[in-house]
C-alpha atoms as a PDB file:
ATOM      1  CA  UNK A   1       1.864 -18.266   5.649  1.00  0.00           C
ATOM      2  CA  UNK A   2       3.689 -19.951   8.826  1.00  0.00           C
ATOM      3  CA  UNK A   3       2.358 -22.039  10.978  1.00  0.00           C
ATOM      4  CA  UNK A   4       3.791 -22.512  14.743  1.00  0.00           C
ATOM      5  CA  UNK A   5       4.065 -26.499  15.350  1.00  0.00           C
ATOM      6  CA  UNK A   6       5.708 -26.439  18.650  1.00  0.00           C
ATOM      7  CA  UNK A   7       6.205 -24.003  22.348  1.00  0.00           C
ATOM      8  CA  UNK A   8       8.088 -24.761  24.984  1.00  0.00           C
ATOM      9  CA  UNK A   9       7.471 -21.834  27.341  1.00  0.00           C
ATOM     10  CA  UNK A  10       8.606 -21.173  30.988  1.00  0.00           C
ATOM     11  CA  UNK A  11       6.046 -20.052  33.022  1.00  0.00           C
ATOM     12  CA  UNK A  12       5.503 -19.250  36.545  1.00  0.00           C
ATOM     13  CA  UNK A  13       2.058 -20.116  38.105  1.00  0.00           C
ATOM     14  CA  UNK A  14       0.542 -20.222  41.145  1.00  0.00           C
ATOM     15  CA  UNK A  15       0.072 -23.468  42.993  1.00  0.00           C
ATOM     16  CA  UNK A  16      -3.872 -23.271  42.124  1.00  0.00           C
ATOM     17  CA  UNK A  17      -4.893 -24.140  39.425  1.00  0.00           C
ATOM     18  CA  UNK A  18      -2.664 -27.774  39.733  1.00  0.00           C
ATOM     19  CA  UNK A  19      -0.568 -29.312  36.599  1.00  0.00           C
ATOM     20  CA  UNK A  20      -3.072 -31.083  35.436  1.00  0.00           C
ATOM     21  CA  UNK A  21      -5.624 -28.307  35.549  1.00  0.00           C
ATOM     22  CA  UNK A  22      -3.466 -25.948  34.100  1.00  0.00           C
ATOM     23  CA  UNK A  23      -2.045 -27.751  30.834  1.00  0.00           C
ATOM     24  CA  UNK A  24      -5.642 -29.149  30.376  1.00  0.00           C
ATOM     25  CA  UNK A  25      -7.097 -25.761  30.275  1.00  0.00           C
ATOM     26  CA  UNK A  26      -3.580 -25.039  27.943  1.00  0.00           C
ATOM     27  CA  UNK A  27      -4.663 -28.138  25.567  1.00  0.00           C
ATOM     28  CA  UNK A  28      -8.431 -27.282  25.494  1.00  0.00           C
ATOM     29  CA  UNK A  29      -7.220 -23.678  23.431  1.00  0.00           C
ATOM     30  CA  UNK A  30      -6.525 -25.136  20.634  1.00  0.00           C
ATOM     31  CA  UNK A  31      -8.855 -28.126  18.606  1.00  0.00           C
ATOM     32  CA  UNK A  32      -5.387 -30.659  18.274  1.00  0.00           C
ATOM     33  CA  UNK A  33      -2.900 -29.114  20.990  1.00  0.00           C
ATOM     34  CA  UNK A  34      -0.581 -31.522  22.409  1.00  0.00           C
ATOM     35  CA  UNK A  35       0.569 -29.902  26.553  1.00  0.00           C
ATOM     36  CA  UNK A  36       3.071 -31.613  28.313  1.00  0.00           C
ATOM     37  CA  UNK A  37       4.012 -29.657  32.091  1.00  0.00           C
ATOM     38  CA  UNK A  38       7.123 -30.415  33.880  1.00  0.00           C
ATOM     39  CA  UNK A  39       7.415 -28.701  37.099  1.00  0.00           C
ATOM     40  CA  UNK A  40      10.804 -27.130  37.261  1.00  0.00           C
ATOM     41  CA  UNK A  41      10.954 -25.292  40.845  1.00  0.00           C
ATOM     42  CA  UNK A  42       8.485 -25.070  43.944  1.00  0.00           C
ATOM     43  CA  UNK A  43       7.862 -22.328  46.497  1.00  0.00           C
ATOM     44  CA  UNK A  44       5.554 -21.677  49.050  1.00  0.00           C
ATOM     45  CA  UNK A  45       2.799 -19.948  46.994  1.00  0.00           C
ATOM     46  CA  UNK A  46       4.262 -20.254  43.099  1.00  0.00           C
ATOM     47  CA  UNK A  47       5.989 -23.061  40.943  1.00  0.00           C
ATOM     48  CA  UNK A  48       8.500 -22.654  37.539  1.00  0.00           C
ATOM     49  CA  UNK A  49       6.809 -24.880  34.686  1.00  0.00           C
ATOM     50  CA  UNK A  50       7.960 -25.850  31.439  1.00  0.00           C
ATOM     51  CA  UNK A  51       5.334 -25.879  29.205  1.00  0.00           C
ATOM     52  CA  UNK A  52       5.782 -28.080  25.448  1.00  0.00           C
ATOM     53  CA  UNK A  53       3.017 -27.362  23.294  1.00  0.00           C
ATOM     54  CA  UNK A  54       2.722 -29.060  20.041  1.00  0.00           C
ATOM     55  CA  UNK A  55      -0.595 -28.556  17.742  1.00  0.00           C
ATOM     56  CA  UNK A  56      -1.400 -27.324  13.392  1.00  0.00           C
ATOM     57  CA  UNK A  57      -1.388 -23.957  13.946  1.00  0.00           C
ATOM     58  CA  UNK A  58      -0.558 -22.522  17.672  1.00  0.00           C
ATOM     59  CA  UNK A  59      -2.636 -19.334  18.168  1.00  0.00           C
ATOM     60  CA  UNK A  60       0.364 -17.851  20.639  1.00  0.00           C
ATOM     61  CA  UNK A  61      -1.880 -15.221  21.791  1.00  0.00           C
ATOM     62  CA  UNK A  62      -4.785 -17.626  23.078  1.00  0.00           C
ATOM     63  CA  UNK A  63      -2.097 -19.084  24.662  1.00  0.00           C
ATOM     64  CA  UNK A  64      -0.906 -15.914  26.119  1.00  0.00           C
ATOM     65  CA  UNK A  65      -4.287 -15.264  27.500  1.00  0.00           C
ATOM     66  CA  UNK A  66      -5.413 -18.810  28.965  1.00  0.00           C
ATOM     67  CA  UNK A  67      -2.435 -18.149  31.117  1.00  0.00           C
ATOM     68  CA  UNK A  68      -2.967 -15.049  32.309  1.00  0.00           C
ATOM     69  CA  UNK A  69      -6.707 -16.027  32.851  1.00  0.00           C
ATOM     70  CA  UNK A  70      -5.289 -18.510  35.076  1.00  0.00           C
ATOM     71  CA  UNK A  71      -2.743 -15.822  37.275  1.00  0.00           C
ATOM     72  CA  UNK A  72       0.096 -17.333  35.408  1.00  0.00           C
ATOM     73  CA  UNK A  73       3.167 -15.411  34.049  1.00  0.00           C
ATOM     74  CA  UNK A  74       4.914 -16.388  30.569  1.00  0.00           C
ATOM     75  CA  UNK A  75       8.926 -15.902  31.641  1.00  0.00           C
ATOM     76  CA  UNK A  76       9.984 -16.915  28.294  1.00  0.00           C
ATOM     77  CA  UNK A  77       9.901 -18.454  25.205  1.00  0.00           C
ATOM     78  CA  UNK A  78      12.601 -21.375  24.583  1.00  0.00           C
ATOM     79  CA  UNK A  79      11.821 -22.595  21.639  1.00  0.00           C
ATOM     80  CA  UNK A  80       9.354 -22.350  18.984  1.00  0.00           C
ATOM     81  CA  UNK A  81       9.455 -24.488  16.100  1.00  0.00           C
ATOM     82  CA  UNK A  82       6.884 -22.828  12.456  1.00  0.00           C
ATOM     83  CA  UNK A  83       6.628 -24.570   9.448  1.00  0.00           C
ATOM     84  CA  UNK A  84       5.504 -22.149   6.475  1.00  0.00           C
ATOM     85  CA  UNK A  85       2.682 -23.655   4.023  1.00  0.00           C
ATOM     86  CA  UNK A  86       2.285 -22.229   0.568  1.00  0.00           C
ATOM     87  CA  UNK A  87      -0.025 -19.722  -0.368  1.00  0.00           C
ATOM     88  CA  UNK A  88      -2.912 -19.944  -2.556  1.00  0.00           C
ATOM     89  CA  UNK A  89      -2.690 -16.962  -4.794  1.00  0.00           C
ATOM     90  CA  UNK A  90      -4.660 -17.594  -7.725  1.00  0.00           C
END
């Protein structure tokens, strides 16, 4: 099995919900998610984050959705660091 330890996603959101809204709402997916949010570029209605989230076991599609929910777009994945745990097969 892997686990995913680590995101950093670029994301483009609109200016509602703010930074701190929208990683909190990012950290509250998961039970020990780490967000941090850099703001990259700002228009008049939209901004370019970076999004770093660290956490056990990153369920990407959760992710995926609490974004949308909140009228955001994922651009891209930068980097994603997994870790794979051994199986119990008795």
């Amino acid at each position: 099995m892997v686990s995913v330890k680590r995101l950093v996603l670029d994301i483009l959101k609109p200016h509602q919900p703010n930074a701190l809204e929208f990683s909190g709402t990012l950290a509250e997916v998961g039970d020990d998610y780490y967000v941090s949010l850099t703001v990259i570029e700002m228009d008049e209605n939209t901004e370019t984050v970076q999004v770093v989230i660290e956490g056990g076991n990153i369920d990407f599609e959760a992710i995926q959705l609490a974004i949308s929910n909140m009228s955001g777009s994922l651009h891209s994945i930068d980097v994603v660091e997994v870790q794979s745990t051994p199986s119990n097969n008795n």
